[in-house]
C-alpha atoms as a PDB file:
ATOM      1  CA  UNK A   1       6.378  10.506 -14.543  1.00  0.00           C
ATOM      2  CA  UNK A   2       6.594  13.254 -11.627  1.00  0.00           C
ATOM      3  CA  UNK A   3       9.750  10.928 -10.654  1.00  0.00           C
ATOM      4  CA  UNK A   4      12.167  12.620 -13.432  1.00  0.00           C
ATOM      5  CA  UNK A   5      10.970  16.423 -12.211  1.00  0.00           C
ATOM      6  CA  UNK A   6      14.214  18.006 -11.528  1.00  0.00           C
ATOM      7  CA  UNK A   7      14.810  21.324  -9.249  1.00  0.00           C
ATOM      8  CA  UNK A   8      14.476  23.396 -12.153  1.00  0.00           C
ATOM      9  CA  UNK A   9      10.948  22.165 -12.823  1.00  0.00           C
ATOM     10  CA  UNK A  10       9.796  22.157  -9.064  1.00  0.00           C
ATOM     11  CA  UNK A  11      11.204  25.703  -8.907  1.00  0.00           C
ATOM     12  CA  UNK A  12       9.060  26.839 -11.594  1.00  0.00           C
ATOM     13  CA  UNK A  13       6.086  24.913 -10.461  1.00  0.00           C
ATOM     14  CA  UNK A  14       6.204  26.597  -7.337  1.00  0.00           C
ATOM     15  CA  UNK A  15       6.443  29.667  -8.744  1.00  0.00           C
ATOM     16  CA  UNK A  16       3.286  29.013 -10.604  1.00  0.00           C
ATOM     17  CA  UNK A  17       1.765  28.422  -7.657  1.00  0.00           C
ATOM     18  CA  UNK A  18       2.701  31.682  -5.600  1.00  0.00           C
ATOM     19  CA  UNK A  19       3.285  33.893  -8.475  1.00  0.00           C
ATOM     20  CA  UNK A  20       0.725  32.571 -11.231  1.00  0.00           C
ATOM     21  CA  UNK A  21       3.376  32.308 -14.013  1.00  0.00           C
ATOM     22  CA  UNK A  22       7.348  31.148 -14.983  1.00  0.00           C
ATOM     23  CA  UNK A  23       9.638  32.000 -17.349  1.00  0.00           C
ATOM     24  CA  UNK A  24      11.731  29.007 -16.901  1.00  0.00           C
ATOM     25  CA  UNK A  25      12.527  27.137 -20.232  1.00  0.00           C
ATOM     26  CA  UNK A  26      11.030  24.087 -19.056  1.00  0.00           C
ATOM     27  CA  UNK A  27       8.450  23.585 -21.606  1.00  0.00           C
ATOM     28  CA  UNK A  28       9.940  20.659 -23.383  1.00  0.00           C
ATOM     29  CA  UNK A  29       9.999  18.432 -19.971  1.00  0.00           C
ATOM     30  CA  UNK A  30       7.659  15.552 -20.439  1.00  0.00           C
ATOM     31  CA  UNK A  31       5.939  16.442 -17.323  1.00  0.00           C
ATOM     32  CA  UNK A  32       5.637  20.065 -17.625  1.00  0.00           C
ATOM     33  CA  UNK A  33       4.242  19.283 -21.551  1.00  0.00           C
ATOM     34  CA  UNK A  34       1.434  16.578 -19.568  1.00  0.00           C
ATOM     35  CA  UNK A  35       0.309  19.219 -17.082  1.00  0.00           C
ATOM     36  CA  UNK A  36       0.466  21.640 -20.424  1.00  0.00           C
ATOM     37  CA  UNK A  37      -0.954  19.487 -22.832  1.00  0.00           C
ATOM     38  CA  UNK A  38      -2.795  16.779 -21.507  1.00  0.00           C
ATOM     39  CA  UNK A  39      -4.166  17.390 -17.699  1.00  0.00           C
ATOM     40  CA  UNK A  40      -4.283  21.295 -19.148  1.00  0.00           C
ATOM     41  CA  UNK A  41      -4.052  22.454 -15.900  1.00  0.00           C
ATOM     42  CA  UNK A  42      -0.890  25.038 -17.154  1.00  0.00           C
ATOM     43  CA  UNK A  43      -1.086  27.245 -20.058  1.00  0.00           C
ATOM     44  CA  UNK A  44       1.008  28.993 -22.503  1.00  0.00           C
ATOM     45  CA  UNK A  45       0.742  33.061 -22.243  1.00  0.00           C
ATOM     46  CA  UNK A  46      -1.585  34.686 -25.236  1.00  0.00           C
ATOM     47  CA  UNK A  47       1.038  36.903 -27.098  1.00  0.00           C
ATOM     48  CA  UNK A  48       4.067  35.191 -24.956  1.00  0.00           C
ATOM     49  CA  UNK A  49       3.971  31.288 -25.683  1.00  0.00           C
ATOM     50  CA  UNK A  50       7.461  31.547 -23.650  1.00  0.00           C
ATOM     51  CA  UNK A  51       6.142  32.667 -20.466  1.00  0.00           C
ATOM     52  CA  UNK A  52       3.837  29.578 -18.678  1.00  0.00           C
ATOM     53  CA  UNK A  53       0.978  30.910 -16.506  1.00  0.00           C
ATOM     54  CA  UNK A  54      -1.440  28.379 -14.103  1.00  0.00           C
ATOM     55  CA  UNK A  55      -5.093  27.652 -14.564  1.00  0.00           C
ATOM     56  CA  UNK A  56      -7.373  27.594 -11.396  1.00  0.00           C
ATOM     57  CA  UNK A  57      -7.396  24.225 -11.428  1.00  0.00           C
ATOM     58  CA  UNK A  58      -3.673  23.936 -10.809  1.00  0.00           C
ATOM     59  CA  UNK A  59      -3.448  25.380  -7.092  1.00  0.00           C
ATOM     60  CA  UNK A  60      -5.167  22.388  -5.391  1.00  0.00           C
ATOM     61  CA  UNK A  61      -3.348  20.130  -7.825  1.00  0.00           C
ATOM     62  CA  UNK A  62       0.220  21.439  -6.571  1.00  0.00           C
ATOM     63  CA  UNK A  63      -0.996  21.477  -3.233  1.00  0.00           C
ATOM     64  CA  UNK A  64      -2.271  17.910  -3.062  1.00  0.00           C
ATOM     65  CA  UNK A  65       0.893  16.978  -4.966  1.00  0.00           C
ATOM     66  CA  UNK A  66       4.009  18.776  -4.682  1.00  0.00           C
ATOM     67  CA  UNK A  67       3.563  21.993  -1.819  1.00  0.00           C
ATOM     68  CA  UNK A  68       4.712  19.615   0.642  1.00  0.00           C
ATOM     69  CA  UNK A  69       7.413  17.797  -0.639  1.00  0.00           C
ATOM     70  CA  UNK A  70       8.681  21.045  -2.025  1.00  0.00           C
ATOM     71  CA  UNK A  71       8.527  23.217   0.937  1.00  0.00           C
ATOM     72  CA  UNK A  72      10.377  20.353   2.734  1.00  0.00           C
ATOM     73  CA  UNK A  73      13.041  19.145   0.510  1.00  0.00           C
ATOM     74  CA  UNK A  74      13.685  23.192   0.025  1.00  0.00           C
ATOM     75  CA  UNK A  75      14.140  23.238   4.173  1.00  0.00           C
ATOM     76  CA  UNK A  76      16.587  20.778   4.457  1.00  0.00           C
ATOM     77  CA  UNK A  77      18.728  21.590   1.584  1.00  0.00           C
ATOM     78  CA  UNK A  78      19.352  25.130   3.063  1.00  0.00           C
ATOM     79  CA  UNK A  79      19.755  23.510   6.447  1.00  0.00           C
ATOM     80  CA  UNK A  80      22.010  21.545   5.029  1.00  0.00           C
ATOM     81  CA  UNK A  81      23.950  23.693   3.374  1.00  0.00           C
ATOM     82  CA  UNK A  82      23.191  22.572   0.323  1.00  0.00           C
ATOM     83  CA  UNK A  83      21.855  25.687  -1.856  1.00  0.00           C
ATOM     84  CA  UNK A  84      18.710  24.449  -4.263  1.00  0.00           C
ATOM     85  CA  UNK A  85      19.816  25.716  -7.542  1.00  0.00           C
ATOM     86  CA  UNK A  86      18.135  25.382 -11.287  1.00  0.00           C
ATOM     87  CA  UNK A  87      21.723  24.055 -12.050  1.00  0.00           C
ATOM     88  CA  UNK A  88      21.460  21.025  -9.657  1.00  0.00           C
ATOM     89  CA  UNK A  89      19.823  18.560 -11.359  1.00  0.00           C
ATOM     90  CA  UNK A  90      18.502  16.780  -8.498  1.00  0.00           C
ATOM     91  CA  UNK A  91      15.115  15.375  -8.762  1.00  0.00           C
ATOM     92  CA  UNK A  92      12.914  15.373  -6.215  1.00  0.00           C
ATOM     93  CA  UNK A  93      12.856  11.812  -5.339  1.00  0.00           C
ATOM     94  CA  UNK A  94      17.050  12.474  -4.896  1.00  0.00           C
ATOM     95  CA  UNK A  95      16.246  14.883  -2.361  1.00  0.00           C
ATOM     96  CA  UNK A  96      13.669  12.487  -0.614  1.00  0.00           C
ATOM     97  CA  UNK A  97      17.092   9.955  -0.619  1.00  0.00           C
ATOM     98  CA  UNK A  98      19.167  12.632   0.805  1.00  0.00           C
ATOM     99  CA  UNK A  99      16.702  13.275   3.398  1.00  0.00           C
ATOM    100  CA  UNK A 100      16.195   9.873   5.014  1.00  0.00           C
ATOM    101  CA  UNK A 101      20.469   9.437   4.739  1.00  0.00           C
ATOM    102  CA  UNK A 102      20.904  12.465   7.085  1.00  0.00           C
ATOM    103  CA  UNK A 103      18.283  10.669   9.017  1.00  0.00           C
ATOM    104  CA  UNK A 104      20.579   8.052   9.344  1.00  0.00           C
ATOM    105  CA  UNK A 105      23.662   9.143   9.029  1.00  0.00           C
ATOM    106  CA  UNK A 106      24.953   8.344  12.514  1.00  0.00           C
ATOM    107  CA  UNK A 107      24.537   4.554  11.882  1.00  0.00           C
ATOM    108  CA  UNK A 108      25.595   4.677   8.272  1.00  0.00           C
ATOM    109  CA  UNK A 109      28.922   5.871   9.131  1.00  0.00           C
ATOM    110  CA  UNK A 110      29.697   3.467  11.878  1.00  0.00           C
ATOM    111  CA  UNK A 111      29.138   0.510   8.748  1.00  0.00           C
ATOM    112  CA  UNK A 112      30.893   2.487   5.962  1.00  0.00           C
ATOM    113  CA  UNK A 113      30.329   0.492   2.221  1.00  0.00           C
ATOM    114  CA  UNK A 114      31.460   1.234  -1.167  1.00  0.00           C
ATOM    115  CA  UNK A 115      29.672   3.785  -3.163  1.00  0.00           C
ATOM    116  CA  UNK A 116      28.009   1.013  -5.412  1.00  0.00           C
ATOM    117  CA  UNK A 117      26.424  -0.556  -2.870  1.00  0.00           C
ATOM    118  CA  UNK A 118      25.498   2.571  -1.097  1.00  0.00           C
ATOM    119  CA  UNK A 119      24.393   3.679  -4.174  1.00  0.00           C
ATOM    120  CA  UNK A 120      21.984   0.951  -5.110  1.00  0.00           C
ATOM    121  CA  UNK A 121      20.642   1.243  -1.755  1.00  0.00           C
ATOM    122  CA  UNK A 122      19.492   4.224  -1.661  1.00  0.00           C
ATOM    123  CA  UNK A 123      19.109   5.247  -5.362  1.00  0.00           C
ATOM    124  CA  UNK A 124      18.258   1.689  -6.513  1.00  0.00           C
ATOM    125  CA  UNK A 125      21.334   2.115  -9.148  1.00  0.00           C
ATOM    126  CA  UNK A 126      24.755   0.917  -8.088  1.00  0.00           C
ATOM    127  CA  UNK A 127      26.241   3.839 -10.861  1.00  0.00           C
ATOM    128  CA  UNK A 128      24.061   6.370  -9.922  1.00  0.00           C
ATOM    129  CA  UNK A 129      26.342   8.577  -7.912  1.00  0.00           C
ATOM    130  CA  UNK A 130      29.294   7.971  -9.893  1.00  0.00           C
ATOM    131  CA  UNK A 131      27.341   9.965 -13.037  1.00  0.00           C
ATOM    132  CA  UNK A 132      25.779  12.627 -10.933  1.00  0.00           C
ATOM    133  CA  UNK A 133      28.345  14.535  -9.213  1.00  0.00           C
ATOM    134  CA  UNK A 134      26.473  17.213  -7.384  1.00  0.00           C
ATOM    135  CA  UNK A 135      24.709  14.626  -5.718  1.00  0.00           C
ATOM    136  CA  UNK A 136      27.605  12.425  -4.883  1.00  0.00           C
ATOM    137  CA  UNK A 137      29.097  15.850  -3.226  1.00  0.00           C
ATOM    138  CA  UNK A 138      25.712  15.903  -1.262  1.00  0.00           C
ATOM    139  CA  UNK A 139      26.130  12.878   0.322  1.00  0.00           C
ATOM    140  CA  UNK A 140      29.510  13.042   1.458  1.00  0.00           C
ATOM    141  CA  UNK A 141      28.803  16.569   2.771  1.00  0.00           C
ATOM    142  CA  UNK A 142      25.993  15.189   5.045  1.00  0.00           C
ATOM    143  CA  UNK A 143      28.070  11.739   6.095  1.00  0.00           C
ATOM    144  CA  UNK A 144      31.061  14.066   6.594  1.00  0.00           C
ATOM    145  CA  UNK A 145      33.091  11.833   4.272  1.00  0.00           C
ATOM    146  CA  UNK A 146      35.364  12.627   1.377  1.00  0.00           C
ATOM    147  CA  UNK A 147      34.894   9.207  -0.612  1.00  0.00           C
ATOM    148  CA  UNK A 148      33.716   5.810   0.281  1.00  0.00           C
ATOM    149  CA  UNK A 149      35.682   2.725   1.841  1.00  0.00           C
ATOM    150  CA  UNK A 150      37.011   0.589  -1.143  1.00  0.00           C
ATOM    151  CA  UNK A 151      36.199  -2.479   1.104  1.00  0.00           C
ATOM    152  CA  UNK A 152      32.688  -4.115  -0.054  1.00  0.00           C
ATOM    153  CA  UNK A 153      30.978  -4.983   3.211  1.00  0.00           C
ATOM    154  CA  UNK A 154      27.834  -6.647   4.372  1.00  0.00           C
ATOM    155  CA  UNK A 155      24.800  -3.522   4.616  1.00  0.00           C
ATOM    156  CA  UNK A 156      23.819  -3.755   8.497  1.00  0.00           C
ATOM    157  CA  UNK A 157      21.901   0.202   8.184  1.00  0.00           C
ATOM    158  CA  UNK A 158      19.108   0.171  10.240  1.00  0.00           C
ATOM    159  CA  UNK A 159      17.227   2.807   8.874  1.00  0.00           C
ATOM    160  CA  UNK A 160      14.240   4.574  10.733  1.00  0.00           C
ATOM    161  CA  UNK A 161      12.489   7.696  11.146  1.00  0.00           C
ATOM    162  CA  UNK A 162      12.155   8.296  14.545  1.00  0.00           C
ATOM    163  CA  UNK A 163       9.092   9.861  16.465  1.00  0.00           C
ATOM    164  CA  UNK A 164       9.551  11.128  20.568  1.00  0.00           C
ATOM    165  CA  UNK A 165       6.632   9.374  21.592  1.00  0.00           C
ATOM    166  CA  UNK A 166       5.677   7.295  18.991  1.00  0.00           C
ATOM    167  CA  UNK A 167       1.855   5.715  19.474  1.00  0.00           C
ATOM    168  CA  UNK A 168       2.443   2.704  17.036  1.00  0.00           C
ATOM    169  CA  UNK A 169       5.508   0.918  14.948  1.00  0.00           C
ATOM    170  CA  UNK A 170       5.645   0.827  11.137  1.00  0.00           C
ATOM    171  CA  UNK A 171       7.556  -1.893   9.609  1.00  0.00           C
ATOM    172  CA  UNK A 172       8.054  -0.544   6.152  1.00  0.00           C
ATOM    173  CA  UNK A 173       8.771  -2.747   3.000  1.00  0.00           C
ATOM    174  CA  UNK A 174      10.390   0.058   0.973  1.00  0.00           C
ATOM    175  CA  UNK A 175      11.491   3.730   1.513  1.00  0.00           C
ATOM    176  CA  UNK A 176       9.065   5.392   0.471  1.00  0.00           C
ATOM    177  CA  UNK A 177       7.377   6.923   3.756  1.00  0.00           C
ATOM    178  CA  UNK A 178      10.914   7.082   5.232  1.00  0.00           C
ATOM    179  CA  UNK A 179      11.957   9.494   2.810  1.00  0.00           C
ATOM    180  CA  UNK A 180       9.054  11.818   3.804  1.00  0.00           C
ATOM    181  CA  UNK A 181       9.395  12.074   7.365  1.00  0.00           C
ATOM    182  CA  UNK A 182       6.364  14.419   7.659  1.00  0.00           C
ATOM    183  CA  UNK A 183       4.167  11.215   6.960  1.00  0.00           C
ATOM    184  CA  UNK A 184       5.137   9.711   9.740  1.00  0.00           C
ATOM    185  CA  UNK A 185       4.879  12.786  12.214  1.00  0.00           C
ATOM    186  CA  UNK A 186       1.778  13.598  11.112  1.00  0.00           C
ATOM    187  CA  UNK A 187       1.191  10.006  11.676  1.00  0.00           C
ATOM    188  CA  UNK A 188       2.627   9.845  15.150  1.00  0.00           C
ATOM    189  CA  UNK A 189       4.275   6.904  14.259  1.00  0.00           C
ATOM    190  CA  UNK A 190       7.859   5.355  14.134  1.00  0.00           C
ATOM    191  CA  UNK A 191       9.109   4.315  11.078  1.00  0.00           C
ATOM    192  CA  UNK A 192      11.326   1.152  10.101  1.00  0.00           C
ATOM    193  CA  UNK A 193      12.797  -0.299   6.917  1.00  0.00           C
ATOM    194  CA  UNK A 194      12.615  -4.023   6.423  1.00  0.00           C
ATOM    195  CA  UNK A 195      12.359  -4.735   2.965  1.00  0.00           C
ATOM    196  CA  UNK A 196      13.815  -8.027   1.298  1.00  0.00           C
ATOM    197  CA  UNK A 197      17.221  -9.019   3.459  1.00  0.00           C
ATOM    198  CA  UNK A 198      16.729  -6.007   6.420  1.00  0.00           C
ATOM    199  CA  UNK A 199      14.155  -8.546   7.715  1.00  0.00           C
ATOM    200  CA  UNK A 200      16.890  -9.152  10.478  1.00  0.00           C
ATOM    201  CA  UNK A 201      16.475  -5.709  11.689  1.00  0.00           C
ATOM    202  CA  UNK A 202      13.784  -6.917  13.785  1.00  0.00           C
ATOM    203  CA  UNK A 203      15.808  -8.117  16.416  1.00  0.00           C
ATOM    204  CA  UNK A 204      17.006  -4.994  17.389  1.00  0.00           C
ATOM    205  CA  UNK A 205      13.615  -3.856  18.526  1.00  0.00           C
ATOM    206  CA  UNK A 206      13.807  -3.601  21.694  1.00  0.00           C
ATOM    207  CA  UNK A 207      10.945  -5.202  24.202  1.00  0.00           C
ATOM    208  CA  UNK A 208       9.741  -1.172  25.196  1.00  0.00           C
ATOM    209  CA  UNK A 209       8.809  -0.687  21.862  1.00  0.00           C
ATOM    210  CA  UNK A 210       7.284  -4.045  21.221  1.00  0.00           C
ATOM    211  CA  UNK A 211       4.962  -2.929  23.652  1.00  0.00           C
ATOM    212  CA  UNK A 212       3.490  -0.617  20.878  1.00  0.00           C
ATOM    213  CA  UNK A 213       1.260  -1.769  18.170  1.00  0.00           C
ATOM    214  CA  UNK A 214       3.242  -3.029  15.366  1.00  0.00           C
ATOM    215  CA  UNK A 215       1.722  -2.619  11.794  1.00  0.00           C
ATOM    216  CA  UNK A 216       3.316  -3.750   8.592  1.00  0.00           C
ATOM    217  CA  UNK A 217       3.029  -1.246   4.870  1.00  0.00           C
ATOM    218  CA  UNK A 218       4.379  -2.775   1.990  1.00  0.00           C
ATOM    219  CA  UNK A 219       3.510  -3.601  -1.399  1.00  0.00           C
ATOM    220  CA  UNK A 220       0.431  -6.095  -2.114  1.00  0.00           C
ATOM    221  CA  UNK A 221       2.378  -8.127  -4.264  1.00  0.00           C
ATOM    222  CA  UNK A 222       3.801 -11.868  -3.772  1.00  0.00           C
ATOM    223  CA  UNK A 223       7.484 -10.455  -2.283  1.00  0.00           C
ATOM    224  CA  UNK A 224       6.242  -7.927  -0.038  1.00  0.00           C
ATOM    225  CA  UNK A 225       3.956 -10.576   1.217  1.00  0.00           C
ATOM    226  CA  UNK A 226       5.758 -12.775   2.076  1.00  0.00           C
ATOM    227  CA  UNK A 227       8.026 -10.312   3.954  1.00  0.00           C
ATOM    228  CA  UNK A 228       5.306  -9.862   5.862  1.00  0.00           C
ATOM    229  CA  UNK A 229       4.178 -13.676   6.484  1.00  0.00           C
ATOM    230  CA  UNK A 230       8.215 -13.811   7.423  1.00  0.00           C
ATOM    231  CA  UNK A 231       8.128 -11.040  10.050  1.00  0.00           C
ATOM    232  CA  UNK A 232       4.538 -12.169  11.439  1.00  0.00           C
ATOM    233  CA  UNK A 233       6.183 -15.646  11.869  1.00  0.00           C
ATOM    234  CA  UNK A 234       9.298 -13.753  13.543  1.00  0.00           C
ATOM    235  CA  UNK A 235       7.132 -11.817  15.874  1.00  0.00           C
ATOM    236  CA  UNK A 236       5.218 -14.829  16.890  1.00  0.00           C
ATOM    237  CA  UNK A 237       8.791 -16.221  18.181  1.00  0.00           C
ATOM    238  CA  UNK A 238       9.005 -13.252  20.727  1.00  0.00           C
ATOM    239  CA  UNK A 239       4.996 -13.962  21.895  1.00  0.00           C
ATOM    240  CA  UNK A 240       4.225 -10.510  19.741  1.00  0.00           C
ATOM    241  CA  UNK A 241       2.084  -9.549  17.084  1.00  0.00           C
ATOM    242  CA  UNK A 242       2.043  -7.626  13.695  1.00  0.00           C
ATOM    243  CA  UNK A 243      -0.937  -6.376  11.503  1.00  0.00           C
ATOM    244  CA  UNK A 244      -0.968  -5.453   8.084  1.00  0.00           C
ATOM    245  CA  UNK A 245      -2.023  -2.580   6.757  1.00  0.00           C
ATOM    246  CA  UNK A 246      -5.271  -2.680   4.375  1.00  0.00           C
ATOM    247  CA  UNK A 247      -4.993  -0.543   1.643  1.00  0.00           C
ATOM    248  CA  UNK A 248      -6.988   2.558   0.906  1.00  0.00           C
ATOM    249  CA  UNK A 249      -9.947   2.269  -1.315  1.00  0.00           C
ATOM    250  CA  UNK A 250     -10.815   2.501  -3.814  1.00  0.00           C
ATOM    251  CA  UNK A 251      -7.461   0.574  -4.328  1.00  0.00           C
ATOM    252  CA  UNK A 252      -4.906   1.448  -7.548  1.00  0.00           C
ATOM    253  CA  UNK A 253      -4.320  -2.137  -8.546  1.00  0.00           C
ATOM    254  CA  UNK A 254      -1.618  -2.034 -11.116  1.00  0.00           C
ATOM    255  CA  UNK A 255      -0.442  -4.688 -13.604  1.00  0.00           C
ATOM    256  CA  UNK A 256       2.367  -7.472 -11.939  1.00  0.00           C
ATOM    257  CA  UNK A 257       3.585  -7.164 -16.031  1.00  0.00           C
ATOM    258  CA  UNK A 258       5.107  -3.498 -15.813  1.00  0.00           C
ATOM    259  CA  UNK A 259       8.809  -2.193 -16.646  1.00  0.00           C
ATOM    260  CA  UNK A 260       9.597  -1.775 -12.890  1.00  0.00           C
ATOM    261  CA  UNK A 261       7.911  -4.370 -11.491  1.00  0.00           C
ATOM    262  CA  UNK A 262       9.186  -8.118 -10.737  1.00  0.00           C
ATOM    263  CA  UNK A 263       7.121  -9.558  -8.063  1.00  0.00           C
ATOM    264  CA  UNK A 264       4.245 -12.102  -9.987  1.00  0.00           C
ATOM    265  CA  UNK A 265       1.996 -14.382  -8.310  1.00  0.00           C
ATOM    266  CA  UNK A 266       2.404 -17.972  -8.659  1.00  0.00           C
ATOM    267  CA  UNK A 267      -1.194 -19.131 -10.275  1.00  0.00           C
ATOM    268  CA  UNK A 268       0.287 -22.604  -9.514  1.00  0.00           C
ATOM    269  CA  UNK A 269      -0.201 -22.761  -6.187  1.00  0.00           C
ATOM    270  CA  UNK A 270      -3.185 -22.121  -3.762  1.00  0.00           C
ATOM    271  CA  UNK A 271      -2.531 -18.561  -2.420  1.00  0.00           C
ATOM    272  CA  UNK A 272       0.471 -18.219  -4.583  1.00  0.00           C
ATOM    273  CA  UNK A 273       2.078 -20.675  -2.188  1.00  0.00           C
ATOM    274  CA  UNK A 274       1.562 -17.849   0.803  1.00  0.00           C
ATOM    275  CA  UNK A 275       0.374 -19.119   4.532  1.00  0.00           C
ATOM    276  CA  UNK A 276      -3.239 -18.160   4.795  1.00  0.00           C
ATOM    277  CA  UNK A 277      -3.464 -18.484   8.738  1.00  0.00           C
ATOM    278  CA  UNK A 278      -1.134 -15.480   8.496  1.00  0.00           C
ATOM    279  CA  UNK A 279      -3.994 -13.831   6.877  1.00  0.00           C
ATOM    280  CA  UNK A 280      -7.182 -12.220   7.661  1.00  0.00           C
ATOM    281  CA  UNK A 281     -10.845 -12.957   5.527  1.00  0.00           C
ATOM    282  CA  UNK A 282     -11.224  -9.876   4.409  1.00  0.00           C
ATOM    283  CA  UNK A 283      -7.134  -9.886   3.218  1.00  0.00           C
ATOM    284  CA  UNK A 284      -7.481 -13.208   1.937  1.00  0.00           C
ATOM    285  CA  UNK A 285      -9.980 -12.066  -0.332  1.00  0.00           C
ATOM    286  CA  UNK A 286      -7.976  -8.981  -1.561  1.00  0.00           C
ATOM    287  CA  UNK A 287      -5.295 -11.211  -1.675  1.00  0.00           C
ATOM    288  CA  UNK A 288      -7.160 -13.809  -4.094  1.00  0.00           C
ATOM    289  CA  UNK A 289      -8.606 -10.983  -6.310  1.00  0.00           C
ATOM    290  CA  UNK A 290      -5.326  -9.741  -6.902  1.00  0.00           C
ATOM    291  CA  UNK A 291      -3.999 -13.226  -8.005  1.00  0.00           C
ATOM    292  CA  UNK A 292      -6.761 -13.897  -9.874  1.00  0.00           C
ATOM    293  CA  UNK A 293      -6.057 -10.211 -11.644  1.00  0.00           C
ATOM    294  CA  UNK A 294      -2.481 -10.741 -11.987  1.00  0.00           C
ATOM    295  CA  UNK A 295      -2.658  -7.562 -10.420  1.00  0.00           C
ATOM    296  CA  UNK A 296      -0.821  -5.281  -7.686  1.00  0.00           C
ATOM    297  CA  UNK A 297      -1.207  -2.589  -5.331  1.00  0.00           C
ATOM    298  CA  UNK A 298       1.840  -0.029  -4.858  1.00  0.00           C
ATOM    299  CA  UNK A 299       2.837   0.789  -1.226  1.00  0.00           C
ATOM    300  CA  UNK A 300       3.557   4.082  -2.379  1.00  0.00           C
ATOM    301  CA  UNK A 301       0.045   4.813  -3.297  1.00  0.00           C
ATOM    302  CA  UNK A 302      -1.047   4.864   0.834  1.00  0.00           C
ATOM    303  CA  UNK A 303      -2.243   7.283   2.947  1.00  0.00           C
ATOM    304  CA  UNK A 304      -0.230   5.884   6.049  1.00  0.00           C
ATOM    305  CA  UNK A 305      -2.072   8.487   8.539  1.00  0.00           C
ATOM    306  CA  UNK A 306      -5.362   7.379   6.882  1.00  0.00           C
ATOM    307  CA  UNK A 307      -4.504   3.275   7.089  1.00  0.00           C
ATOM    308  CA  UNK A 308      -3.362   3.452  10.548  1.00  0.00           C
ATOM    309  CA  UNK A 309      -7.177   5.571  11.655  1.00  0.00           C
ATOM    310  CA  UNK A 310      -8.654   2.848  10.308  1.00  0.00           C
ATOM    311  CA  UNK A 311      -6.982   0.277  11.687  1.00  0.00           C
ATOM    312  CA  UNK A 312      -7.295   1.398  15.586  1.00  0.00           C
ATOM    313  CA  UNK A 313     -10.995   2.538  14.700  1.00  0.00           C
ATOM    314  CA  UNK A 314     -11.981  -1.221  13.560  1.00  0.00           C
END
């Protein structure tokens, strides 16, 4: 639900935070009316129902949720020269977009696309940017473009967050943690994208940082495993090795049979038809539960810094 916040909501919500209260009409926002309403962690002024004031509950909530993200997004749109106003409607997942294209945009101008395709990448809707102007003119002010290419070419973006001395290698099935680079700092880490057909990407690792430990994040689900059972196998080719990161507990399995979800496990076949030496025990038997579940664990439910201290303390 947080998803749909736009600027105008995260402005006021961070105004609750620092100043207590908001006058913003934002009242009739689904998510403002669940924090109001439901979680009860906002309330409506006695005498002023306009003016919203928070509870004492609410400051660790929009710390643990939103401070970051906020304080962030707000840097780089100034640095950017791109002035966060109540009359943008970006939401804060745009921003997190925006964020990991400036990241890239050196190597997504040398393989220039058409805006469908750029848009699907990045906002997962191919007619995204043509209905949301301000954040079409966002884009093209970070690539330094004025439009896209007509020509429909082949994606070849290999997209990364890069670290200076990086102590490990995250191969990364969606964009999640790439569009919050402060994960992976605070991580230490490097990040890469490989979902579905970037898989290729791999070869342009070079040996240096093959030397690091490689882990894999993606979604516990049939496709994003057998991304990884793909890029294990891949490794194996160059005599190098891959692990995959366990999820957190307790874990947030989810339903395979949601709207936005399209990855279910074949009950026909042992393992859902996936490689078990690629496995270990103790992810085979996640692996089975889930199956047997018809259940799913999101990769954006992880706490990467937290996986990857367990991993090099077992």
């Amino acid at each position: 639900m947080n998803k749909n916040v736009t600027w105008k909501e995260l402005k006021a919500l961070d105004d609750l935070f620092h100043l207590k209260k908001t006058k913003a009409n934002i009242q009739e926002h689904p998510y403002i009316k669940y924090l109001l309403e439901d979680k009860c962690i906002l309330d409506r002024k006695p005498g002023n129902s306009k003016i919203i004031i928070s509870t004492d509950e609410f400051d660790a909530f929009y710390e643990e949720t939103f401070k970051i993200s906020y304080d962030e997004s707000k840097k780089f749109l100034i640095e950017n020269g791109i002035e966060p106003s109540a009359k943008k409607n970006f939401t804060l997942e745009d921003v997190k977009s925006l964020m990991l294209i400036a990241g890239n945009r050196v190597e997504l101008r040398k393989n220039p696309t058409n805006i469908e395709d750029f848009s699907n990448e990045f906002f997962d809707i191919s007619k995204y940017l043509k209905y949301k102007v301000s954040l079409r003119n966002a884009v093209f002010k970070i690539l330094d473009i004025t439009e896209f290419p007509l020509d429909k070419k082949e994606n070849q973006w290999r997209l990364v967050v890069d670290h200076i001395n990086p102590k490990a290698i995250v191969l990364c099935e969606n964009k999640s943690f790439l569009k919050q680079p402060w994960i992976g700092k605070k991580a230490k880490v490097k990040l890469w994208h490989v979902g579905g057909n970037n898989v290729k990407i791999i070869d342009d690792i070079d040996e240096m940082e093959l030397s690091k430990p490689i882990y894999y994040s993606c979604d516990w689900d049939l496709a994003g495993l057998q991304i990884y059972s793909r890029i294990k196998t891949k490794l194996r080719s160059r005599n190098k090795d891959i692990s995959l990161l366990y999820p957190n507990e307790p874990h947030k399995k989810i339903s395979t049979y949601i709207e936005y979800h399209n990855s279910h496990w074949d009950l026909t076949r042992k393992l859902s038809g996936l490689s078990m030496d690629v496995f270990s025990k103790k992810e085979l038997i996640l692996i089975n539960d889930l199956i047997q579940k018809e259940m799913w664990i999101e990769e954006e439910s992880f706490d990467l810094a937290l996986m990857l201290d367990q991993m090099i303390t077992n």
